[in-house]
C-alpha atoms as a PDB file:
ATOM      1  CA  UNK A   1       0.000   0.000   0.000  1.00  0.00           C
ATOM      2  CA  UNK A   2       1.073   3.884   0.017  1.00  0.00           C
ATOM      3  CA  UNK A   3       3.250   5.333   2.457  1.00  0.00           C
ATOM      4  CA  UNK A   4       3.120   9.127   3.274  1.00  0.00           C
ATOM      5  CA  UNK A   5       6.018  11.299   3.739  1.00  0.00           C
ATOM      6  CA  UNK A   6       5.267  13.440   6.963  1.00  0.00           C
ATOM      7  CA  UNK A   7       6.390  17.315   7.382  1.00  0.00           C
ATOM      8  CA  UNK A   8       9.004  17.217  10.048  1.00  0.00           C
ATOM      9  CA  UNK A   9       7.205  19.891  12.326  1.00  0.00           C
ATOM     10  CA  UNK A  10       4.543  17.685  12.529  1.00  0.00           C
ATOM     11  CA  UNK A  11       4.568  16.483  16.303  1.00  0.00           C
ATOM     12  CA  UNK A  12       1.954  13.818  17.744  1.00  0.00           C
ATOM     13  CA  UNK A  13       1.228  14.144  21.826  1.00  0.00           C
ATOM     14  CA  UNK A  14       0.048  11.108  23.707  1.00  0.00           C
ATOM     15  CA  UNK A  15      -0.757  12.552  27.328  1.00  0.00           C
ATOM     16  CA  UNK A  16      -2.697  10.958  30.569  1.00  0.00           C
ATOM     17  CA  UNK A  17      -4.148  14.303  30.981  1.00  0.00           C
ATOM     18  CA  UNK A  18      -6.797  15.708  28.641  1.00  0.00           C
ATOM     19  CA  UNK A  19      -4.216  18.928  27.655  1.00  0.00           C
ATOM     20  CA  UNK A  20      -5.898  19.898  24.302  1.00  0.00           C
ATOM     21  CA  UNK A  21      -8.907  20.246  27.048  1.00  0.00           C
ATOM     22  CA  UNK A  22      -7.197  22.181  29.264  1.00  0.00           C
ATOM     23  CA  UNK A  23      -5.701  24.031  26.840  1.00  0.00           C
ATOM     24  CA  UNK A  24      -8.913  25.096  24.839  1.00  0.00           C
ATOM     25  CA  UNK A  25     -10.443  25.869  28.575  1.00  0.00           C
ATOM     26  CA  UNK A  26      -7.965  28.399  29.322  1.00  0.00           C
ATOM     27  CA  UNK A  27      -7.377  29.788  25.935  1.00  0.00           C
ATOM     28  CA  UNK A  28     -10.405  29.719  24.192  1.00  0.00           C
ATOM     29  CA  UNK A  29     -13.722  31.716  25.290  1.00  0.00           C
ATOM     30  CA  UNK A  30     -16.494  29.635  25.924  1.00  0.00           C
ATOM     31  CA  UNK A  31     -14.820  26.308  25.520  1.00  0.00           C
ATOM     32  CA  UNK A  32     -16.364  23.877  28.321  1.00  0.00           C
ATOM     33  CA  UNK A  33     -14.092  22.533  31.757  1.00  0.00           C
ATOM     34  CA  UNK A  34     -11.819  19.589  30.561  1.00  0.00           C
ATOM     35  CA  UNK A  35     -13.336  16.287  31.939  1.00  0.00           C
ATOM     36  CA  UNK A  36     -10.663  13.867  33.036  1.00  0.00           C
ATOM     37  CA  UNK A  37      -9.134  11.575  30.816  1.00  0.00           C
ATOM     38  CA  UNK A  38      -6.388  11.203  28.609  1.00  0.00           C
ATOM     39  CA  UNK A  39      -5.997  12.626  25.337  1.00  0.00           C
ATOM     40  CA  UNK A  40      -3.745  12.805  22.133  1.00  0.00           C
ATOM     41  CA  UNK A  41      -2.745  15.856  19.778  1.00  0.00           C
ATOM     42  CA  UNK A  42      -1.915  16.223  16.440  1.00  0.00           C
ATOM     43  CA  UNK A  43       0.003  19.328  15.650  1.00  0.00           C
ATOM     44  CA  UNK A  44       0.206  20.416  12.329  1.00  0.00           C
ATOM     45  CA  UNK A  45       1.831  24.084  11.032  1.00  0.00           C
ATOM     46  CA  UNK A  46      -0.017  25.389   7.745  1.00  0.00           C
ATOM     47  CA  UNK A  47       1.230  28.691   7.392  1.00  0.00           C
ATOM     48  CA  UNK A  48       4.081  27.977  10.137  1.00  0.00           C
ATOM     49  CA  UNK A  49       1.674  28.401  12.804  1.00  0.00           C
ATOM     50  CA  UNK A  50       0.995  25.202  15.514  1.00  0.00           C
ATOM     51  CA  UNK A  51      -2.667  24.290  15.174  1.00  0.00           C
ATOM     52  CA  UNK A  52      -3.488  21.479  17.874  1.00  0.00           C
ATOM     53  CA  UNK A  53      -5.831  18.835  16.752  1.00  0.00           C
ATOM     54  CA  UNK A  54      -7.588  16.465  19.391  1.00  0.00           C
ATOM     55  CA  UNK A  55      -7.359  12.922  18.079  1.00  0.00           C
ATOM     56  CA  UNK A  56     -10.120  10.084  18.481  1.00  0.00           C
ATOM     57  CA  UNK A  57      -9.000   6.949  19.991  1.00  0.00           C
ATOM     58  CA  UNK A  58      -6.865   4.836  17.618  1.00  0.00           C
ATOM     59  CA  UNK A  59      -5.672   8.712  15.854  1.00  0.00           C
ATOM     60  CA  UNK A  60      -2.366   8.580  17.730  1.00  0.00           C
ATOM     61  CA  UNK A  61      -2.105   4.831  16.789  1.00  0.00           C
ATOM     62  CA  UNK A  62      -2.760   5.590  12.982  1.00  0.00           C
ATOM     63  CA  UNK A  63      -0.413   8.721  12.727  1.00  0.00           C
ATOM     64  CA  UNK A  64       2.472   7.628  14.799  1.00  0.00           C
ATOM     65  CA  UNK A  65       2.540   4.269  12.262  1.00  0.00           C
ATOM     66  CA  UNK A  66       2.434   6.749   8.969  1.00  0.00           C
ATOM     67  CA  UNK A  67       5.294   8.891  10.800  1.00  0.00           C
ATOM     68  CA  UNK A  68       7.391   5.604  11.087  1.00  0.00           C
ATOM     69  CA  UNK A  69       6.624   5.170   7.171  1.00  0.00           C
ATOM     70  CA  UNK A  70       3.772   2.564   7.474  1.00  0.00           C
ATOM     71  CA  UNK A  71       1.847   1.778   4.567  1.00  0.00           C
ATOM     72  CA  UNK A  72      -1.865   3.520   4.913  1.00  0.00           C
ATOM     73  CA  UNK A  73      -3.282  -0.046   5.674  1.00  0.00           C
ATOM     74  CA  UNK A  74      -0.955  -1.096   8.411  1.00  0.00           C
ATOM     75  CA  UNK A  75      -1.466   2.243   9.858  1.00  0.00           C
ATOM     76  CA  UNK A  76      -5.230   1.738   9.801  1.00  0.00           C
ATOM     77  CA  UNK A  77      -4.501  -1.766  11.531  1.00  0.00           C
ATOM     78  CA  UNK A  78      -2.847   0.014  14.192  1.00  0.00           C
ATOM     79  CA  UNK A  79      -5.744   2.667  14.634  1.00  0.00           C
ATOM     80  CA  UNK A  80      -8.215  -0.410  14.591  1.00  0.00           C
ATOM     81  CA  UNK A  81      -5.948  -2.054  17.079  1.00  0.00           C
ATOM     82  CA  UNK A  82      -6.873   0.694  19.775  1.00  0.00           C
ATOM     83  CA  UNK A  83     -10.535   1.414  18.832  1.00  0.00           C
ATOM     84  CA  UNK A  84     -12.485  -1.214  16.814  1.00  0.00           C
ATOM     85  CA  UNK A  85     -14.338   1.648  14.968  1.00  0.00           C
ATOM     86  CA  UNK A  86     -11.973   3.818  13.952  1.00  0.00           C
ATOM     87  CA  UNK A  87     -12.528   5.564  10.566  1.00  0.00           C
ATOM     88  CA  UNK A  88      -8.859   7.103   8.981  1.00  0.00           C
ATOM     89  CA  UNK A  89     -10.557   9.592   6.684  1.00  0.00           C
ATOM     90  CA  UNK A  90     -10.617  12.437   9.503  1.00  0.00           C
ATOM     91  CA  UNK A  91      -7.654  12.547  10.220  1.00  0.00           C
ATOM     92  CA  UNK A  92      -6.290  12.095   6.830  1.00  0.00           C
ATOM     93  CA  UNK A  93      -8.418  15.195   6.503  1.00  0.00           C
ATOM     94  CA  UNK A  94      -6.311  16.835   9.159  1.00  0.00           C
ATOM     95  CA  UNK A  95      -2.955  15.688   8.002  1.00  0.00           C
ATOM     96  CA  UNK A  96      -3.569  17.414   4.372  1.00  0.00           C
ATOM     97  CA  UNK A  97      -5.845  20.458   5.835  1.00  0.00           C
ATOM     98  CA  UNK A  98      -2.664  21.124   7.460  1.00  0.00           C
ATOM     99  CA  UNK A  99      -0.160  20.671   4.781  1.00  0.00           C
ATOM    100  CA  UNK A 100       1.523  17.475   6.770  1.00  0.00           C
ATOM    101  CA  UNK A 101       1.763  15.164   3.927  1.00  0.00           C
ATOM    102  CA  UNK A 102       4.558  16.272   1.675  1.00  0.00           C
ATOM    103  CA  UNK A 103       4.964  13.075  -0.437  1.00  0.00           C
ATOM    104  CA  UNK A 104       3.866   9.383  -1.218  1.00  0.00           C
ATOM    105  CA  UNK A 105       5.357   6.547  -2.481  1.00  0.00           C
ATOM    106  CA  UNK A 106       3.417   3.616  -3.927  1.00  0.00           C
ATOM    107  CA  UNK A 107       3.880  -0.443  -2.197  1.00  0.00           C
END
C-alpha cells in the first residue's frame, strides 16, 4: 500500500491528561471545563503556525505508524488495534488540511 512522507514539524502528543482540554479551557472563550481523561494531539503548522488537533482513539495509533513510514493499511490496523471503529478519513483530513503530507510513495 502507500506510504506518506510526513512534514518534520509535525509532532503527535500522547498525554494521561486531557491537555488539548485544558488548553482550549484556558485559551479559548467559551470552551467547556476539561473532563478527566487522557488525550492525544496532532500538531500540524499550515502557514508555520501550531494548530493542535484532538485525536479520536486509535488517531495517535494511525499517525504515529504513517510517521514511522507505514503503509496507509498497516497504519489503519494500528488505529483499529486501539478502537475497533476507527474511521482514517478524519484525520487524513487533518494531516492534508494542514499541509503534513509532503509526499507518497506507492507499495
Amino acid at each position: 500500500g502507500t506510504a506518506f512522507t510526513l512534514a518534520p514539524a509535525v509532532m503527535l502528543i500522547r498525554s494521561r491528561w486531557p491537555i488539548h482540554a485544558i488548553w482550549a479551557f484556558n485559551m479559548i472563550p467559551g470552551s467547556p471545563a476539561p473532563q478527566a481523561g487522557a488525550q492525544d494531539v496532532l500538531i500540524t503548522r499550515p502557514e508555520f503556525d501550531p494548530v493542535a488537533h484532538p485525536l479520536p482513539k486509535g488517531g495517535a495509533a494511525f499517525v504515529a505508524a504513517l510517521m514511522e513510514g507505514a503503509p496507509l493499511g498497516a497504519a489503519h490496523d494500528a488505529g483499529l488495534a486501539e478502537a475497533a471503529d476507527f474511521d482514517p478519513a478524519a484525520i487524513l483530513g487533518l494531516l492534508i488540511a494542514g499541509g503534513a503530507i509532503t509526499g507518497a510513495q506507492p507499495g
